[in-house]
C-alpha atoms as a PDB file:
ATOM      1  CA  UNK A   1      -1.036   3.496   5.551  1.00  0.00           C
ATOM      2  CA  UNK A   2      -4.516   2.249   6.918  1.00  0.00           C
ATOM      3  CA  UNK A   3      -2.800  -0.966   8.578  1.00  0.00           C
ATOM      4  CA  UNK A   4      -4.443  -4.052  10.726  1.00  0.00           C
ATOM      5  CA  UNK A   5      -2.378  -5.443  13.490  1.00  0.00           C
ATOM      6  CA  UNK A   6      -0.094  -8.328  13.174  1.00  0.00           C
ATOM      7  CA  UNK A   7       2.472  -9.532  15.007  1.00  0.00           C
ATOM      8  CA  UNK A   8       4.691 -12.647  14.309  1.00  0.00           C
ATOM      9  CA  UNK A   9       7.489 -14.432  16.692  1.00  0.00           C
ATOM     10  CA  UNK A  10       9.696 -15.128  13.303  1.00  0.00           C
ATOM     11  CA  UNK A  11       9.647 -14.481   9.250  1.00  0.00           C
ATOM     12  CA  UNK A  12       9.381 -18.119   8.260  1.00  0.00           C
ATOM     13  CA  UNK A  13       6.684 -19.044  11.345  1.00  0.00           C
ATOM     14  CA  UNK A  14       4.308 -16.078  10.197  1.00  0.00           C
ATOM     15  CA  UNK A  15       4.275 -16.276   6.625  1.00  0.00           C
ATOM     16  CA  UNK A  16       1.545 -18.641   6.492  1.00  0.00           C
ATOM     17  CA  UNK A  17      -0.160 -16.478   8.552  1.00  0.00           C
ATOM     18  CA  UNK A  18       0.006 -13.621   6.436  1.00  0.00           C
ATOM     19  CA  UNK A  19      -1.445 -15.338   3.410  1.00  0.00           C
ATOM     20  CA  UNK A  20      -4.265 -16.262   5.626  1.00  0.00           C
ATOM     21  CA  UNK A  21      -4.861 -12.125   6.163  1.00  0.00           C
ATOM     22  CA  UNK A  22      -3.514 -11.039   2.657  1.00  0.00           C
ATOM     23  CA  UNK A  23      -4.550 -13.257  -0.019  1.00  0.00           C
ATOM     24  CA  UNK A  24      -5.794 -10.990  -2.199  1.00  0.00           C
ATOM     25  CA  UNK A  25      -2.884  -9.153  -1.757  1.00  0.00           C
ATOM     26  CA  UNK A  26       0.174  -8.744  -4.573  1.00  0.00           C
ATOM     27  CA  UNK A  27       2.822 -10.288  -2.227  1.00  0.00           C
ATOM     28  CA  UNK A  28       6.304  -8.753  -3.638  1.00  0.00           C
ATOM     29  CA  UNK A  29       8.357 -12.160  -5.028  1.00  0.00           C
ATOM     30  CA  UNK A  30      10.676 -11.636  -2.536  1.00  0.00           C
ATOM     31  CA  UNK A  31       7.551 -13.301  -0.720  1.00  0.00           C
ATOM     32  CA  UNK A  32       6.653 -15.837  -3.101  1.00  0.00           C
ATOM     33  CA  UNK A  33       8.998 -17.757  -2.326  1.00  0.00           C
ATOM     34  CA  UNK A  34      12.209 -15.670  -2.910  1.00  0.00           C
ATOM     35  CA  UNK A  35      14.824 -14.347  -0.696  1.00  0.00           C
ATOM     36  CA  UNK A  36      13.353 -12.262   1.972  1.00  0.00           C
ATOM     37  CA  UNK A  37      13.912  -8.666   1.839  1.00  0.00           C
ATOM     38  CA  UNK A  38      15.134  -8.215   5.976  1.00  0.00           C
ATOM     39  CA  UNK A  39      16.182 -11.596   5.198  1.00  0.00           C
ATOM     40  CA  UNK A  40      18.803 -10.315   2.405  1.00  0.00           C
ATOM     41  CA  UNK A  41      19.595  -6.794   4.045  1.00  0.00           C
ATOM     42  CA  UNK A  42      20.411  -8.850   7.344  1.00  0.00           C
ATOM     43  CA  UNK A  43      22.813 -11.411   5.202  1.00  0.00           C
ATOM     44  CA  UNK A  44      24.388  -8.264   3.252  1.00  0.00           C
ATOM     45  CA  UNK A  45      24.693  -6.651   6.474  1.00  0.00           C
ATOM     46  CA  UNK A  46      27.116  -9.412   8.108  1.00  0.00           C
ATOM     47  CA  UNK A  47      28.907  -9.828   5.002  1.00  0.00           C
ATOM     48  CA  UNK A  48      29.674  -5.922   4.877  1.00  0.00           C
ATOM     49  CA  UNK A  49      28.095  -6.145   1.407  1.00  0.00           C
ATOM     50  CA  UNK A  50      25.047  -3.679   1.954  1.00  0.00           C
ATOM     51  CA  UNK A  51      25.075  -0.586  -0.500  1.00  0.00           C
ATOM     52  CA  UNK A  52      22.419   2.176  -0.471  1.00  0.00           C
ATOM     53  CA  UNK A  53      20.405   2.828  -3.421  1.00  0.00           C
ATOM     54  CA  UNK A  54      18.642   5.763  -5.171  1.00  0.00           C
ATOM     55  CA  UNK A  55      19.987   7.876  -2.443  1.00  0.00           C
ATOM     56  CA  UNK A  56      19.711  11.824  -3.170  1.00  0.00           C
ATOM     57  CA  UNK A  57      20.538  14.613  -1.200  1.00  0.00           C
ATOM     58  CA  UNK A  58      20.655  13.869   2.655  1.00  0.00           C
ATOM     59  CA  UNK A  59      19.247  10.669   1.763  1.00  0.00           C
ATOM     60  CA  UNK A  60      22.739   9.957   0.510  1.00  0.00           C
ATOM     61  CA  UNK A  61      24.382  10.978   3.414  1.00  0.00           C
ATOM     62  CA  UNK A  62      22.651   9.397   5.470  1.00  0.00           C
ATOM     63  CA  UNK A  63      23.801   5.419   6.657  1.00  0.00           C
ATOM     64  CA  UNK A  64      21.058   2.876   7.700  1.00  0.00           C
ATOM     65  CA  UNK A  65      23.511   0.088   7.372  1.00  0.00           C
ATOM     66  CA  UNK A  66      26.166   0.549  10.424  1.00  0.00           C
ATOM     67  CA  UNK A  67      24.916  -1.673  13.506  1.00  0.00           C
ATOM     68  CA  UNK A  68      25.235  -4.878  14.576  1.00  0.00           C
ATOM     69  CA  UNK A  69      22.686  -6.760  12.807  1.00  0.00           C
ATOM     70  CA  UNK A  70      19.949  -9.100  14.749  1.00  0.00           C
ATOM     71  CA  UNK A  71      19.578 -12.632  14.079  1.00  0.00           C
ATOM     72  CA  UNK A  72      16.967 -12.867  10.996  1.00  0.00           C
ATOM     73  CA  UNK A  73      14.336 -15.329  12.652  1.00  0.00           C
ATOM     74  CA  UNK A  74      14.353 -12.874  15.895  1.00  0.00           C
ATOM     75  CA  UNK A  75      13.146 -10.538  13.236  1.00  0.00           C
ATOM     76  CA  UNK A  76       9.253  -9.779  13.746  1.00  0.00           C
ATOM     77  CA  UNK A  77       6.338  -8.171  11.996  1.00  0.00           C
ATOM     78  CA  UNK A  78       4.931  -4.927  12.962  1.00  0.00           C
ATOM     79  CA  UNK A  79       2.264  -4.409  10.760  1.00  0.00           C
ATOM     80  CA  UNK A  80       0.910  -4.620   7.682  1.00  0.00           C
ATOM     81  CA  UNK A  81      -1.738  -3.385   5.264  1.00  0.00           C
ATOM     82  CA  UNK A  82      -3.059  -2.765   1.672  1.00  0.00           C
ATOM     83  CA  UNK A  83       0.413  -0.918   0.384  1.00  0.00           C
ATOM     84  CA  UNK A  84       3.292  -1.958   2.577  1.00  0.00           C
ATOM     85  CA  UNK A  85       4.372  -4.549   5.674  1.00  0.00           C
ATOM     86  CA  UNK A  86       6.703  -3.158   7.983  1.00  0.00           C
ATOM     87  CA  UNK A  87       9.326  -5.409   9.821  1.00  0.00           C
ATOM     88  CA  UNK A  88      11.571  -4.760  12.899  1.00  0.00           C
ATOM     89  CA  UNK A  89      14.817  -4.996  12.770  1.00  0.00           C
ATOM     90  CA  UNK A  90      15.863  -4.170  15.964  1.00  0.00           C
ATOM     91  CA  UNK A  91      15.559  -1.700  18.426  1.00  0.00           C
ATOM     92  CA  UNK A  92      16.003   1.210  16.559  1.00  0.00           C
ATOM     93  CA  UNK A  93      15.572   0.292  12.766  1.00  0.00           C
ATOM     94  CA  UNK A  94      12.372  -0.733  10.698  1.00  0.00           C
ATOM     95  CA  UNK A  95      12.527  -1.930   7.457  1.00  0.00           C
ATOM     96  CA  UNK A  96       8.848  -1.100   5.351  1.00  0.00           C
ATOM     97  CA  UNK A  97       8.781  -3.311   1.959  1.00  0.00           C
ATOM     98  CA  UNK A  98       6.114  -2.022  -0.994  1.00  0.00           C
ATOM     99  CA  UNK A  99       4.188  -3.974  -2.974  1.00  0.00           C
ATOM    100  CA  UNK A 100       3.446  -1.113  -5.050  1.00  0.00           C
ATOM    101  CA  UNK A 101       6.177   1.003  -6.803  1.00  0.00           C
ATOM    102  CA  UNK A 102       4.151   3.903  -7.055  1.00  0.00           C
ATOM    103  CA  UNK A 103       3.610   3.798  -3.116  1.00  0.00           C
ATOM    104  CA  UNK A 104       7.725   4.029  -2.963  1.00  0.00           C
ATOM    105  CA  UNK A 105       8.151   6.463  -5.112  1.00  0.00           C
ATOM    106  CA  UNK A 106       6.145   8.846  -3.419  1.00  0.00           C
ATOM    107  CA  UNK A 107       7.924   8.334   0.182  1.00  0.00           C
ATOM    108  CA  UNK A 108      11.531   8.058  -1.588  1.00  0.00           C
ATOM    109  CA  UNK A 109      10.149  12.281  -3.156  1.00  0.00           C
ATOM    110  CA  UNK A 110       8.698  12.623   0.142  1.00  0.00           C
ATOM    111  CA  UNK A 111      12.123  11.906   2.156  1.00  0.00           C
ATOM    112  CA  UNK A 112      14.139  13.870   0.018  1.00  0.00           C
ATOM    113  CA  UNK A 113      11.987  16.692  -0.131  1.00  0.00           C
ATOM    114  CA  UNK A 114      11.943  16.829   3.574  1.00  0.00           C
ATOM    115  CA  UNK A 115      15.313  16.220   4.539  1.00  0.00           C
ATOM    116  CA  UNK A 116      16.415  15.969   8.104  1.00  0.00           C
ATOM    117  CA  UNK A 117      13.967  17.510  11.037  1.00  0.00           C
ATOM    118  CA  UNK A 118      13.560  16.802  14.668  1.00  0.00           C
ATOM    119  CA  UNK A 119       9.927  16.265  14.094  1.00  0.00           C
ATOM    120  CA  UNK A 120       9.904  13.740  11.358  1.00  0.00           C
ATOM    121  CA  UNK A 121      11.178  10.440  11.271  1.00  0.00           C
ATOM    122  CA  UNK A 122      14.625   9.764  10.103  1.00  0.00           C
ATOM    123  CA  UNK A 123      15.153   8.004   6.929  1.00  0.00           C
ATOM    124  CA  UNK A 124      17.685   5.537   7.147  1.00  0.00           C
ATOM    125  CA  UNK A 125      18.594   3.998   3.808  1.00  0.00           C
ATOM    126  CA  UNK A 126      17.593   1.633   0.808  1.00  0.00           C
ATOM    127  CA  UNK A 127      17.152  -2.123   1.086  1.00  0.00           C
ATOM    128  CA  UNK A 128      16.919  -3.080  -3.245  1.00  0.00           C
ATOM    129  CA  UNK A 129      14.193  -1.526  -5.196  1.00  0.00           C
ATOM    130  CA  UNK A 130      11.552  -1.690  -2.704  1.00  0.00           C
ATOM    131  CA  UNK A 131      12.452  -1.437   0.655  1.00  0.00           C
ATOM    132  CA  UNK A 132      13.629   1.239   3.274  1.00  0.00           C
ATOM    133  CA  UNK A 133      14.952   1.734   6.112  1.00  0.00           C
ATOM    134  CA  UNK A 134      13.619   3.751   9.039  1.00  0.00           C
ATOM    135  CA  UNK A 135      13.892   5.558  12.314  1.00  0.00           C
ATOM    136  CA  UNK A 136      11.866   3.064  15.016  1.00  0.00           C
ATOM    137  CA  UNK A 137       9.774   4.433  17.885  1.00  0.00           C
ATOM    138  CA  UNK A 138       7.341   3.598  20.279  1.00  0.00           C
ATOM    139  CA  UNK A 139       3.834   4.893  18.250  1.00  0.00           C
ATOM    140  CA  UNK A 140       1.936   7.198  20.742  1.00  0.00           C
ATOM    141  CA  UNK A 141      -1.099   5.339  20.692  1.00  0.00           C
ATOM    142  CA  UNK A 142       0.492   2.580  22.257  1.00  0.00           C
ATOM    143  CA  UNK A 143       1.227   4.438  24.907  1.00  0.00           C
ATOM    144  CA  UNK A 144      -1.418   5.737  26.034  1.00  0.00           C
ATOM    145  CA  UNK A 145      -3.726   2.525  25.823  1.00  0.00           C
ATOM    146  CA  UNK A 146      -0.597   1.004  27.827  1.00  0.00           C
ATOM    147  CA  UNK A 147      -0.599   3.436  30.539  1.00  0.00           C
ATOM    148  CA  UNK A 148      -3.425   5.016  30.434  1.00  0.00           C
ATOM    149  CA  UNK A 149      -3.943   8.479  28.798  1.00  0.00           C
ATOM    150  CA  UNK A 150      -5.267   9.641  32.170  1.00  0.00           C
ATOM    151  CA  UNK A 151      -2.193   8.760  34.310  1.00  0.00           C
ATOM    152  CA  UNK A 152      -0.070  10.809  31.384  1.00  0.00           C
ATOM    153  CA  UNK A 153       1.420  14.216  32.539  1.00  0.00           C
ATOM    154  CA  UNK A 154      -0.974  17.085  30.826  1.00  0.00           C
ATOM    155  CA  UNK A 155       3.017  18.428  30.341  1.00  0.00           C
ATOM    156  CA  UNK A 156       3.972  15.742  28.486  1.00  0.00           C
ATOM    157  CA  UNK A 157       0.609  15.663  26.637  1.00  0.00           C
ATOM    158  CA  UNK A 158       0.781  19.679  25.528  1.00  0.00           C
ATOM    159  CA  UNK A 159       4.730  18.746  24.646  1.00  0.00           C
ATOM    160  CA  UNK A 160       3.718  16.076  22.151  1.00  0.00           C
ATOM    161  CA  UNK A 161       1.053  18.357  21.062  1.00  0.00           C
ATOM    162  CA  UNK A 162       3.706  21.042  20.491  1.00  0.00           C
ATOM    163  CA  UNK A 163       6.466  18.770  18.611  1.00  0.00           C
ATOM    164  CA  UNK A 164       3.018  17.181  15.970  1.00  0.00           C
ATOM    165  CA  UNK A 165       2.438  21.138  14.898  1.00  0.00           C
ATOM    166  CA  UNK A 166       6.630  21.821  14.547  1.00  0.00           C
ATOM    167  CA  UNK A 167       6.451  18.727  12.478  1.00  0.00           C
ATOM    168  CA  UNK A 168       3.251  19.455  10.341  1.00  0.00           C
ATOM    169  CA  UNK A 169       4.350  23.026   9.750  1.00  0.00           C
ATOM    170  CA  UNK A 170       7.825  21.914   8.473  1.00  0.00           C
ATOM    171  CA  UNK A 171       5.552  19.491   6.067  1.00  0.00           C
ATOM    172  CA  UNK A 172       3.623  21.906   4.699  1.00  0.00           C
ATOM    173  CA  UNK A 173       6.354  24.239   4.089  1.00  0.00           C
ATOM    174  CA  UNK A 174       8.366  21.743   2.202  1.00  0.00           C
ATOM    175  CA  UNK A 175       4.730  21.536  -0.246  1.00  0.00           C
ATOM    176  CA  UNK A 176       3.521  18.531   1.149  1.00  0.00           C
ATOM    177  CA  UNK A 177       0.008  17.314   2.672  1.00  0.00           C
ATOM    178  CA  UNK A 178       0.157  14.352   4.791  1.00  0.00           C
ATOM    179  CA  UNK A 179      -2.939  13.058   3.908  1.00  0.00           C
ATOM    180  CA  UNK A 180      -3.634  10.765   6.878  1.00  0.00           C
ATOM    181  CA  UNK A 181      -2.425  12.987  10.011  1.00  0.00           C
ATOM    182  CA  UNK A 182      -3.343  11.291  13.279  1.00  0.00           C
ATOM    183  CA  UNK A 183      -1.880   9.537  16.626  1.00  0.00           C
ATOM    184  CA  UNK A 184      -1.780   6.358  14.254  1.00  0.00           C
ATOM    185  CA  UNK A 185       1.320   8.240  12.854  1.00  0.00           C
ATOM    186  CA  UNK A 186       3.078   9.387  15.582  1.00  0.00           C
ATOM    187  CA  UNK A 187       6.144   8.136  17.076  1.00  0.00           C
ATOM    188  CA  UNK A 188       8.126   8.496  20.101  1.00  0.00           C
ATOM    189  CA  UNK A 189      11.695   8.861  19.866  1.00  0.00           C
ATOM    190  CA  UNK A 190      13.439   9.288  22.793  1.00  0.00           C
ATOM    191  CA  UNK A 191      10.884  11.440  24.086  1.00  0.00           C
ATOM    192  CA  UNK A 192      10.667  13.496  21.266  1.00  0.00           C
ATOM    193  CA  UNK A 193       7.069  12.917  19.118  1.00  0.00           C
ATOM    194  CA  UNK A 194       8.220  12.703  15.561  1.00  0.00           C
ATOM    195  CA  UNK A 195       5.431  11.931  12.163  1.00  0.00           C
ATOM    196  CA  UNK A 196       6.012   9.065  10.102  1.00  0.00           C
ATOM    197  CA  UNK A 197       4.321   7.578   6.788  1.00  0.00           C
ATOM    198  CA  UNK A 198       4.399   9.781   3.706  1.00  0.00           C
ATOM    199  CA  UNK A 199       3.792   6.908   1.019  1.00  0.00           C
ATOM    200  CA  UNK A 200      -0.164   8.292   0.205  1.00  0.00           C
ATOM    201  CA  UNK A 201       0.806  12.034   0.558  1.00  0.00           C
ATOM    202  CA  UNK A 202       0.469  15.153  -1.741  1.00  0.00           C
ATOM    203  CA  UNK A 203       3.557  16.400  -2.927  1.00  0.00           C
ATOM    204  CA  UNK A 204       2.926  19.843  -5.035  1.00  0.00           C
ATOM    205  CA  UNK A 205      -0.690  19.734  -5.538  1.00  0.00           C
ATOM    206  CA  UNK A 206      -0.551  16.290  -7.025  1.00  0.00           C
ATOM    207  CA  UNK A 207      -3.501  13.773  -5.643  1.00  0.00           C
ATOM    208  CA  UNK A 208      -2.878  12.139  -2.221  1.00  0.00           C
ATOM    209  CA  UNK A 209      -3.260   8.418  -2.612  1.00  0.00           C
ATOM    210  CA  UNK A 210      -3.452   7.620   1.431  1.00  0.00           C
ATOM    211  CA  UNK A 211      -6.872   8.355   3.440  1.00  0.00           C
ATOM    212  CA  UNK A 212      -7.573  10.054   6.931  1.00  0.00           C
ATOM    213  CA  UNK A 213      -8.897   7.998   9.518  1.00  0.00           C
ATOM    214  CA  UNK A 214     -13.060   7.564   9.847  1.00  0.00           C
ATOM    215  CA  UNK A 215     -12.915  10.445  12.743  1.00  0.00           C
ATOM    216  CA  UNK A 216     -10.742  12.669  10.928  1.00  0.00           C
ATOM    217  CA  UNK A 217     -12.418  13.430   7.809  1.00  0.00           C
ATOM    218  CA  UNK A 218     -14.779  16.561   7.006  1.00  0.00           C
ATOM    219  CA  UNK A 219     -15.478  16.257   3.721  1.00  0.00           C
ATOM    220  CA  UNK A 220     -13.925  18.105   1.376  1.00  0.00           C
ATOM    221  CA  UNK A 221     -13.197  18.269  -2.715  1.00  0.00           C
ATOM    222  CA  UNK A 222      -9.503  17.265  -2.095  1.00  0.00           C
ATOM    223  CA  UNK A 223      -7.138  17.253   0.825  1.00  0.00           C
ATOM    224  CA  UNK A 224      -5.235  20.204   1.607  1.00  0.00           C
ATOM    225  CA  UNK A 225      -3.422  21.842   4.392  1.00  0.00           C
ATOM    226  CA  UNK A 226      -6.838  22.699   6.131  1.00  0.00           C
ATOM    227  CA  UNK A 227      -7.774  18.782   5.818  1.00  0.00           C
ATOM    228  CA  UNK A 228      -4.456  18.362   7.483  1.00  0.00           C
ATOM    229  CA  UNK A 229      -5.356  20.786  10.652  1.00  0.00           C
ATOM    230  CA  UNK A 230      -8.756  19.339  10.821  1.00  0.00           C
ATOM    231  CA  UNK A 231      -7.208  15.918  11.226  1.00  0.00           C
ATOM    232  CA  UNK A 232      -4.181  17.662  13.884  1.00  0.00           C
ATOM    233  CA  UNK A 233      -7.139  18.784  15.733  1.00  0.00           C
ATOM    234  CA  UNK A 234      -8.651  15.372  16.227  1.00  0.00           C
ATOM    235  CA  UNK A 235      -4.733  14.209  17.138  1.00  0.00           C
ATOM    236  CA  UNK A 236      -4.902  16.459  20.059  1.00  0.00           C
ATOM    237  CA  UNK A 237      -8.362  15.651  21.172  1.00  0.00           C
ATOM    238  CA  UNK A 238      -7.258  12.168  21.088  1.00  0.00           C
ATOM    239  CA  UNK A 239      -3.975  12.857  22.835  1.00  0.00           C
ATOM    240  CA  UNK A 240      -5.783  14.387  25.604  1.00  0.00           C
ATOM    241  CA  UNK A 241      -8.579  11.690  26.615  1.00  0.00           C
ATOM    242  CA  UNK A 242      -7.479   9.100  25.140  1.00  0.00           C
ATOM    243  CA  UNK A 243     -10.233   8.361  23.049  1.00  0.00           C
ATOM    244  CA  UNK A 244     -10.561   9.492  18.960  1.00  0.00           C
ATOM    245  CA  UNK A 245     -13.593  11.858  18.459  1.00  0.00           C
ATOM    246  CA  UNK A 246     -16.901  10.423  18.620  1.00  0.00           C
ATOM    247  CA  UNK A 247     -15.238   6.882  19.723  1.00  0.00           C
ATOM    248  CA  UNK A 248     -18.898   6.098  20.620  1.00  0.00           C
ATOM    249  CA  UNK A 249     -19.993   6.002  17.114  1.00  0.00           C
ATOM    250  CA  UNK A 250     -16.920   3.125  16.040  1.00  0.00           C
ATOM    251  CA  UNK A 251     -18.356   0.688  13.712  1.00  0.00           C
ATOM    252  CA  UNK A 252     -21.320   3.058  12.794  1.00  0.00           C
ATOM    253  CA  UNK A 253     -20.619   3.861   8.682  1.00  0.00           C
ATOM    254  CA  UNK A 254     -18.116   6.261   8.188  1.00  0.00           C
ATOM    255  CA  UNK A 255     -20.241   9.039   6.686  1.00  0.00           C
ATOM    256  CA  UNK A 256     -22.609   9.445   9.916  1.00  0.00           C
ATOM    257  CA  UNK A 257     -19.684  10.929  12.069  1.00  0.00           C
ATOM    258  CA  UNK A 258     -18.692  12.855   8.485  1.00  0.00           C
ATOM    259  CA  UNK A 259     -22.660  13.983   8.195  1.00  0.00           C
ATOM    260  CA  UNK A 260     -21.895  15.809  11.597  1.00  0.00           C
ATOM    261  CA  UNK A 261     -18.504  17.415  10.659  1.00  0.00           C
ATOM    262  CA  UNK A 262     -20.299  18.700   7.449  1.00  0.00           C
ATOM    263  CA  UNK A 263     -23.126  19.815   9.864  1.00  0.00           C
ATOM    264  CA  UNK A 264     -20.413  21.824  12.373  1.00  0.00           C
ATOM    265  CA  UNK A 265     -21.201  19.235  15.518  1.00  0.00           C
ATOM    266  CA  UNK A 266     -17.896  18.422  17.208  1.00  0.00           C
ATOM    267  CA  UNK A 267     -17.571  16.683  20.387  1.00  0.00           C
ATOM    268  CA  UNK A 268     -17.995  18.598  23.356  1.00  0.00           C
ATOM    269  CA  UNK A 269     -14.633  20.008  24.789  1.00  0.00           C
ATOM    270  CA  UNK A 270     -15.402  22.898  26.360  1.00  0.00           C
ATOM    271  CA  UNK A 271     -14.106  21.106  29.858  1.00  0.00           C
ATOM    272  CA  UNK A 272     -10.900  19.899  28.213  1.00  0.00           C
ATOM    273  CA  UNK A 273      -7.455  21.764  27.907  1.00  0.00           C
ATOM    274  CA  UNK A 274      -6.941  23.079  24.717  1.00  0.00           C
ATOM    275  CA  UNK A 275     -10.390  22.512  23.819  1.00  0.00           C
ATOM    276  CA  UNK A 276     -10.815  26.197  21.949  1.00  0.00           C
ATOM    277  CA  UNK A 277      -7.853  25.180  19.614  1.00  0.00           C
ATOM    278  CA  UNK A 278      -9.492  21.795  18.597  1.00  0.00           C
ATOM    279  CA  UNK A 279     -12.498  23.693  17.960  1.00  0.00           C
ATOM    280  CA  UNK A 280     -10.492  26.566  15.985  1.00  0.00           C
ATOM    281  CA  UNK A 281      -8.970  23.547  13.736  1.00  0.00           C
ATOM    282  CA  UNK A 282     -12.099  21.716  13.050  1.00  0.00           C
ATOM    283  CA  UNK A 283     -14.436  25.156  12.019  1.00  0.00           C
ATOM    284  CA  UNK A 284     -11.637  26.395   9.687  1.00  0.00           C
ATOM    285  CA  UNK A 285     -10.260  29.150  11.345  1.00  0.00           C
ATOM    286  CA  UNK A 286      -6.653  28.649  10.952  1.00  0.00           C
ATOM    287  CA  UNK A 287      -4.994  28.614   7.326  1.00  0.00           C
ATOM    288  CA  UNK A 288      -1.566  27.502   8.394  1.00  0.00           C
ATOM    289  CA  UNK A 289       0.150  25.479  11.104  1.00  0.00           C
ATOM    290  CA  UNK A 290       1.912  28.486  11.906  1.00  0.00           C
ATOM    291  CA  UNK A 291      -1.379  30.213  12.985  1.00  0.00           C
ATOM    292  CA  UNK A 292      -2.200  26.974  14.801  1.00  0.00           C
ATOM    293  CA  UNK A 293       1.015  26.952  16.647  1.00  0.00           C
ATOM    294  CA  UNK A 294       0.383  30.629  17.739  1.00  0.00           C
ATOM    295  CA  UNK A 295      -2.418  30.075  19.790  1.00  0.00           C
ATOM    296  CA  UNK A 296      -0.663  26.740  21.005  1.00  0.00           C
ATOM    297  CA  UNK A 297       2.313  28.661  22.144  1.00  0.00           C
ATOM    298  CA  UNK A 298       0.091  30.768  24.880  1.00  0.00           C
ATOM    299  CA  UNK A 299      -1.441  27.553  26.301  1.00  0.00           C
ATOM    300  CA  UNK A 300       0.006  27.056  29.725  1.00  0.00           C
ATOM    301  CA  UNK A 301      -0.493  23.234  31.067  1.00  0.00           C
ATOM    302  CA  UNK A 302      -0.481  24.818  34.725  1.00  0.00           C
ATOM    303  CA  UNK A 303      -3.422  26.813  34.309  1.00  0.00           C
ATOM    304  CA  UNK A 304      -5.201  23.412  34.869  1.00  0.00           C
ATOM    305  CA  UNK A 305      -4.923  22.249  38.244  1.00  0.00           C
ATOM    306  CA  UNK A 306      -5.936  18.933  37.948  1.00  0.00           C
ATOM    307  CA  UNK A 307      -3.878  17.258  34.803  1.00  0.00           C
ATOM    308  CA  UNK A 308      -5.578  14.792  32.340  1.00  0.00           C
END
């Protein structure tokens, strides 16, 4: 979901605020006005009222609706963009309302498909027709810009690494392409790095209706599990430094940094740990996350003696 930051201190303070950013958007009428959607889940939720919809599978075993629930103006906004907003609802639970059914649809598929894995966010339950409810985590970005990627253990760095490929190679087994892989959605559960958004993904070949970020794209007739390593690749090289590839060239138009994909210049990491395997998933040389996570396996973080 290609999202701009926005953060509010309470649902009825900030929803002036998000006409001001949206107003071209089409606002679900739960916004027009309407009962609120966290609103309503968080009423239904004291009242013992809340019942799961258009559950399947796991989804139906699973419960989003057994904790205490937060007072509803302490409820805040996360962020928000062209398909979705996503609210907190506490500490451990998000709530991510549509405005698009279509957009839904595809990460209700996408959640069923994949079930239950340590490496992908946990799906949590239904809130009406167009709202779920989701595993919260600290996104890894916002870690490292809090702490400084430098200051982060190369360990801990190479074990996030590690846990992205587990997850991407469990995606692509299940016959889906993520279609926007990249720090922006990653997670941190209790320690553990789990992917999240599947709203604009492929599911069996069909067309992916999300888009990579500007530095992860190589152009290419249609996304695909190599599109998806090329964009793991730039994951990791952000991971490591901190920075996205070719940072320097933000705000340029996105097709110069694409001109020099298509051209086979990368960023220079021949200094950096795992640089070969960024380099091996942005010239095409692995087919499948499981050759990726080969070569990852026989990377040893002590080999470096001074750590990133």
């Amino acid at each position: 979901m290609c999202m701009s930051r926005f953060i509010g201190t309470s649902i009825e303070n900030d929803l002036p605020i998000l006409f001001q950013k949206f107003p071209y958007q089409r606002l679900n009428l739960y916004m027009l006005g309407k009962v609120h959607p966290l609103k309503k889940y968080l009423q239904d939720q004291e009242s013992d009222r809340v019942q799961p919809e258009r559950q399947a599978s796991f989804l139906h075993a699973t419960r989003a609706m057994t904790q205490s629930a937060p007072n509803p103006k302490k409820a805040e906004y996360i962020t928000a963009g062209k398909s979705a907003i996503l609210y907190g609802i506490d500490s451990k639970r998000v709530l991510k309302e549509y405005f698009e059914d279509d957009r839904r649809d595809v990460e209700f598929q996408a959640y069923d498909r994949l079930g239950s894995h340590p490496n992908i966010a946990r799906y949590l339950g239904c809130q009406g027709a167009n709202a779920i409810i989701l595993e919260r985590g600290e996104p890894v970005r916002t870690i490292y810009q809090g702490r400084n990627a430098d200051r982060i253990p190369l360990h801990m760095k190479t074990r996030w690494i590690r846990q992205a490929a587990g997850g991407l190679q469990y995606i692509h087994q299940k016959g889906i392409v993520h279609a926007d892989v990249g720090v922006n959605n990653m997670i941190i559960v209790n320690d553990c790095l789990k992917i999240i958004d599947f709203e604009g993904c492929s599911i069996n070949g069909k067309p992916a209706d999300s888009c990579y970020q500007w530095f992860c794209y190589r152009p290419s007739p249609t996304v695909s599990i190599q599109t998806d390593i090329f964009a793991y690749g730039c994951a990791i090289y952000e991971i490591i430094t901190g920075q996205p590839p070719y940072h320097e060239f933000e705000g340029y138009p996105d097709r110069y940094v694409e001109q020099l994909y298509t051209a086979n210049q990368f960023p220079d990491v021949s200094r950096l740990p795992l640089g070969e395997l960024m380099l091996h998933c942005w010239n095409g040389r692995f087919q499948t996350m499981a050759e990726v996570i080969q070569e990852l396996e026989a990377f040893q973080p002590s080999a470096f003696q001074t750590e990133l």
